[in-house]
N, C-alpha and C. Protein backbone atom coordinates (compact mmCIF):
# COMPACT_ATOMS: atom_id res chain seq x y z
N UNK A 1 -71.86 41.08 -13.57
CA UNK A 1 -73.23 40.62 -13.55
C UNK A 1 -74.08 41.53 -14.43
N UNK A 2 -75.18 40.77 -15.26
CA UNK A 2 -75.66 41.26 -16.23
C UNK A 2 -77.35 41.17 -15.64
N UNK A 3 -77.61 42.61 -15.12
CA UNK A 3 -79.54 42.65 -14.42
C UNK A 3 -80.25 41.62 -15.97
N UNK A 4 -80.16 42.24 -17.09
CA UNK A 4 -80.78 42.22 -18.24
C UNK A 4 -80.80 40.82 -18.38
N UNK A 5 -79.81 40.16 -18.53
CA UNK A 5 -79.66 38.85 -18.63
C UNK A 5 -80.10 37.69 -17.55
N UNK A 6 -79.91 38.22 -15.87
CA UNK A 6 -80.57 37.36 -15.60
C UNK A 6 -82.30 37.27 -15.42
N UNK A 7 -82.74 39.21 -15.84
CA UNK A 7 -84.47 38.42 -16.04
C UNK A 7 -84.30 37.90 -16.94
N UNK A 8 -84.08 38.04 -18.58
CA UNK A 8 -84.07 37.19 -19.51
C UNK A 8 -84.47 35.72 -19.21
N UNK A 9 -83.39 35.21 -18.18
CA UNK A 9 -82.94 33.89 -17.79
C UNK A 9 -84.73 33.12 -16.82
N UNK A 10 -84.84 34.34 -16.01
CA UNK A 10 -86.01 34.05 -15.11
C UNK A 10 -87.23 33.56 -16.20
N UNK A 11 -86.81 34.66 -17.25
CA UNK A 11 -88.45 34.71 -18.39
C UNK A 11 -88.39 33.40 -18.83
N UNK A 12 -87.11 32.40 -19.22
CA UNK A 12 -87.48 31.42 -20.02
C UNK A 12 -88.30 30.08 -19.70
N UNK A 13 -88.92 29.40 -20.33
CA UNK A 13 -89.60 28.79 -20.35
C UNK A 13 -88.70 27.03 -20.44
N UNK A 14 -88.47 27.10 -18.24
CA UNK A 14 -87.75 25.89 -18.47
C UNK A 14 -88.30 25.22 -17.46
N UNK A 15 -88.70 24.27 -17.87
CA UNK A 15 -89.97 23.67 -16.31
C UNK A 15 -88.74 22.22 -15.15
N UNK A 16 -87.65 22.32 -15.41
CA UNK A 16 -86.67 21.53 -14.87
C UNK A 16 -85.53 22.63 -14.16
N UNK A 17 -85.85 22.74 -12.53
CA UNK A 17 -84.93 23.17 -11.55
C UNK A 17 -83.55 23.35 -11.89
N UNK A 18 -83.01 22.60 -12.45
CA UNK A 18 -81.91 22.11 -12.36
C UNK A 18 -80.96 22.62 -13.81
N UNK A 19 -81.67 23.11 -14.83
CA UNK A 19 -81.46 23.31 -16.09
C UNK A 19 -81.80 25.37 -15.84
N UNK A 20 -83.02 25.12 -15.09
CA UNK A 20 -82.98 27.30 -14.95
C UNK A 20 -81.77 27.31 -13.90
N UNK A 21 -81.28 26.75 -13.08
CA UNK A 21 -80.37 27.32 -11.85
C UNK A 21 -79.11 27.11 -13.22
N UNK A 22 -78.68 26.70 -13.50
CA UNK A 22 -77.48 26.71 -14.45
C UNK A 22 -77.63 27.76 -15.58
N UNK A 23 -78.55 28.18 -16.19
CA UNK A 23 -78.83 28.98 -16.51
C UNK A 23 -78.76 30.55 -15.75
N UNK A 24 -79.58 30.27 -15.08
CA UNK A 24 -79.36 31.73 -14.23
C UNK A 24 -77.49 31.89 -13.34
N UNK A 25 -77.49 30.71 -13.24
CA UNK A 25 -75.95 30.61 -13.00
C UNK A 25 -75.03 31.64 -14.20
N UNK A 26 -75.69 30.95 -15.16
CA UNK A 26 -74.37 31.80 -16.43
C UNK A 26 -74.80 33.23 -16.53
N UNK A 27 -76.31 33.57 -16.78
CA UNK A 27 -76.62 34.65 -16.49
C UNK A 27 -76.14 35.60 -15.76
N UNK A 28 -75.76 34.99 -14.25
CA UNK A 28 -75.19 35.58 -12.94
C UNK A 28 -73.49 36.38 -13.38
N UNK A 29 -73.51 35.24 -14.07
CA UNK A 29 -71.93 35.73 -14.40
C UNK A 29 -71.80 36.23 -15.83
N UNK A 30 -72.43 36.84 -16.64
CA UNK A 30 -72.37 37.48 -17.90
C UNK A 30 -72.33 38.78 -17.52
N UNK A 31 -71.05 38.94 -18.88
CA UNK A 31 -71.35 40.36 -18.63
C UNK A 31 -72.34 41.39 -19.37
N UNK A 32 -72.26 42.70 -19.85
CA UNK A 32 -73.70 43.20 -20.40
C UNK A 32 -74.05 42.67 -21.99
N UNK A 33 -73.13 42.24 -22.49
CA UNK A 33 -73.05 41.58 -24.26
C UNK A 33 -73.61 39.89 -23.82
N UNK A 34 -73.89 39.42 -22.67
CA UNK A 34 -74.21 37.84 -22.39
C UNK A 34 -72.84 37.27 -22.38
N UNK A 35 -71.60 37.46 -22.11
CA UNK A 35 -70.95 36.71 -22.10
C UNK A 35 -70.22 35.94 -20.96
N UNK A 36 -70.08 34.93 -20.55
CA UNK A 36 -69.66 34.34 -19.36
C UNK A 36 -68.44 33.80 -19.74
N UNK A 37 -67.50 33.20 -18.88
CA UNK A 37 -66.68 32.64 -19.23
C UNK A 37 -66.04 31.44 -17.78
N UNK A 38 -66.60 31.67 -17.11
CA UNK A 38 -66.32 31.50 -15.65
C UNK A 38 -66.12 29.93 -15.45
N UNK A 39 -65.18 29.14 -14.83
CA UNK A 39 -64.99 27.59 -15.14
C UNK A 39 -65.94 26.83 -14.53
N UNK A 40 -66.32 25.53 -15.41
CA UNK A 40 -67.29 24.43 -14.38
C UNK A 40 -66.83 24.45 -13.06
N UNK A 41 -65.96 24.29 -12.71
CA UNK A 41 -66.12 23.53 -10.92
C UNK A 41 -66.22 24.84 -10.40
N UNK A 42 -66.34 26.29 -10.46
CA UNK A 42 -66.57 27.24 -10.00
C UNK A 42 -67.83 27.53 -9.94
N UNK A 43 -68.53 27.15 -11.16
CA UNK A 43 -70.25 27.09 -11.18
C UNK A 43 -70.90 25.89 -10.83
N UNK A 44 -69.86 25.10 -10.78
CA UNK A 44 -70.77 23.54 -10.33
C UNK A 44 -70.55 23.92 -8.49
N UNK A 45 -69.95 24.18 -8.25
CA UNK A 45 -70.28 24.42 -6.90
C UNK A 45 -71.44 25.52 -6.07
N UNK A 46 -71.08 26.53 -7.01
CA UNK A 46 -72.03 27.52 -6.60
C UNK A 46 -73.68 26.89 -6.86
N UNK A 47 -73.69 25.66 -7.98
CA UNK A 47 -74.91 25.86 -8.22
C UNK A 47 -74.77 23.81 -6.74
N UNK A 48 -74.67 23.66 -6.11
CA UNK A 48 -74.31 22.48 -5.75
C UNK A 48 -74.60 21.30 -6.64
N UNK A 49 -73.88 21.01 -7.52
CA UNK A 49 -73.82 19.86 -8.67
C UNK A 49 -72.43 19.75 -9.05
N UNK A 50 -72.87 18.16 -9.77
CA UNK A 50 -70.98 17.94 -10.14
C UNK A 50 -71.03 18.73 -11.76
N UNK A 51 -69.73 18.04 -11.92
CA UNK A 51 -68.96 18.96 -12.97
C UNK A 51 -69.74 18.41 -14.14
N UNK A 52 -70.22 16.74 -13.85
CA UNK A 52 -70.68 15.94 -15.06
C UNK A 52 -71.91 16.59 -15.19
N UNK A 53 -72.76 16.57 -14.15
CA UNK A 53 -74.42 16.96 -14.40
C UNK A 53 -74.42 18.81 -14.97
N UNK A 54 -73.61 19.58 -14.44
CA UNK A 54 -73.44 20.85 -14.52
C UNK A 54 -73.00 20.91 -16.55
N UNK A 55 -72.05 19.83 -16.71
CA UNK A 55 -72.39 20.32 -18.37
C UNK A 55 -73.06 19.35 -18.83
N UNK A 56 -73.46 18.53 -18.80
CA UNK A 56 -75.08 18.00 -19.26
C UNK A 56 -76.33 19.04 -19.18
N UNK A 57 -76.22 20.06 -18.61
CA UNK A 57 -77.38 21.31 -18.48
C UNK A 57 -76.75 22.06 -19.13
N UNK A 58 -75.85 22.36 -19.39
CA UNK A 58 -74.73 23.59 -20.28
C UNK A 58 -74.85 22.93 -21.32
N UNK A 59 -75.13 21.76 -22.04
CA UNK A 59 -75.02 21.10 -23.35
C UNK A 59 -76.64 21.04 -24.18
N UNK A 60 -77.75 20.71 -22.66
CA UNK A 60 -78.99 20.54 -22.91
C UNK A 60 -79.34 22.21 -23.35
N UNK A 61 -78.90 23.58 -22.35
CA UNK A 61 -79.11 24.67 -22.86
C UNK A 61 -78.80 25.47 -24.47
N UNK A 62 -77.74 24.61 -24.74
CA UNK A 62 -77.23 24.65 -26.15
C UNK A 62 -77.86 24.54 -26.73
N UNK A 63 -78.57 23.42 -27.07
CA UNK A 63 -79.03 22.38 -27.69
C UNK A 63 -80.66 23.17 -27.76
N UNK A 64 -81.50 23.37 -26.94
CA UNK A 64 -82.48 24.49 -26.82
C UNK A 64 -82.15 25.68 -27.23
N UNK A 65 -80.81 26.26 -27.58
CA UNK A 65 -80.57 27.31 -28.68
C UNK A 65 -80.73 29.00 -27.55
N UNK A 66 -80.28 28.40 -26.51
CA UNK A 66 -80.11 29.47 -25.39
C UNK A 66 -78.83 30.05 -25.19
N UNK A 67 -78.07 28.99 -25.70
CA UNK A 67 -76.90 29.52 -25.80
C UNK A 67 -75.66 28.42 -26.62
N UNK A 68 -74.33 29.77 -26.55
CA UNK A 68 -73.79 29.26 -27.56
C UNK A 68 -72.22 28.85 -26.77
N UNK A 69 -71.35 27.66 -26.64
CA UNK A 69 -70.26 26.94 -26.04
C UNK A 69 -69.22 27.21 -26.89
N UNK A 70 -68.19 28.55 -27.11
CA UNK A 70 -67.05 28.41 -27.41
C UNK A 70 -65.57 27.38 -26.65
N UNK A 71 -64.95 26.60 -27.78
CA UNK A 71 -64.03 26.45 -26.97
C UNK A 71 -63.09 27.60 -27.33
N UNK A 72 -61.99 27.86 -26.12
CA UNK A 72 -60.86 28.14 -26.23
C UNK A 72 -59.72 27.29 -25.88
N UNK A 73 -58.78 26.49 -26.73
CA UNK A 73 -57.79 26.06 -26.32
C UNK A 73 -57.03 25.80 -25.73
N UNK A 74 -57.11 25.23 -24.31
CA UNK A 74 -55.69 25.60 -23.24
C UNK A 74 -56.22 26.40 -22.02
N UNK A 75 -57.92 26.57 -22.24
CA UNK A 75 -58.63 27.68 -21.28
C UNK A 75 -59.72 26.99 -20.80
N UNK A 76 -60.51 27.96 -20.31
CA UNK A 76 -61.99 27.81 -20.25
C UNK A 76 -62.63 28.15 -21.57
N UNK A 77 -63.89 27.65 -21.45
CA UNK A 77 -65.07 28.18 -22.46
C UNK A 77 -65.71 29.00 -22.34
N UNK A 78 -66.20 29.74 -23.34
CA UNK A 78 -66.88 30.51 -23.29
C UNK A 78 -68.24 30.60 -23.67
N UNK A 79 -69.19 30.96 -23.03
CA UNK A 79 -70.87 31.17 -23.14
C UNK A 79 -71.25 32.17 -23.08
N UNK A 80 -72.22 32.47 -24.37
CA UNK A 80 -72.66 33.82 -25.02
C UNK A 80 -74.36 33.30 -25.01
N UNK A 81 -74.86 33.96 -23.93
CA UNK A 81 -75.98 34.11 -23.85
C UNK A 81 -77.13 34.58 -25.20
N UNK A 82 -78.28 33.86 -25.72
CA UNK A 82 -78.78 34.33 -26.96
C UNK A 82 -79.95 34.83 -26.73
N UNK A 83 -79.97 36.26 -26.21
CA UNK A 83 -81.05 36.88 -25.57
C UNK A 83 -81.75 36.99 -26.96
């Protein structure tokens, strides 16, 4: 867990519940460089949402330039927080 990253996460300017809890979700789990890696149904639960709505907010955060969706092959993905 990254303190730095999740005020970062608190500071941003996201007026939809549902888009900061997924956020502060990845936050929660970054480490001190922003990086998360942790799988959807592990964060879709913690945050209570499905797997579909959970990356529709992981895609919308992209897309707002908050962050960045590596794939890895054969794995999970990875998310690099763009403090």
């Amino acid at each position: 867990m990254s303190a730095k990253y999740t005020f970062w996460a608190w500071d941003q300017s996201i007026n939809k519940a549902p888009l900061k809890l997924t956020l502060l979700q990845l936050a929660d789990n970054a480490n001190d460089d922003g990086v998360s890696w942790y799988s959807v149904p592990k964060m879709d639960v913690r945050c209570g949402m499905s797997d579909r709505a959970l990356q529709g907010h992981i895609k919308t955060l992209s897309d707002m330039g908050l962050l960045v969706v590596r794939e890895r092959p054969g794995t999970s993905r990875i998310y690099q927080l763009q403090y």
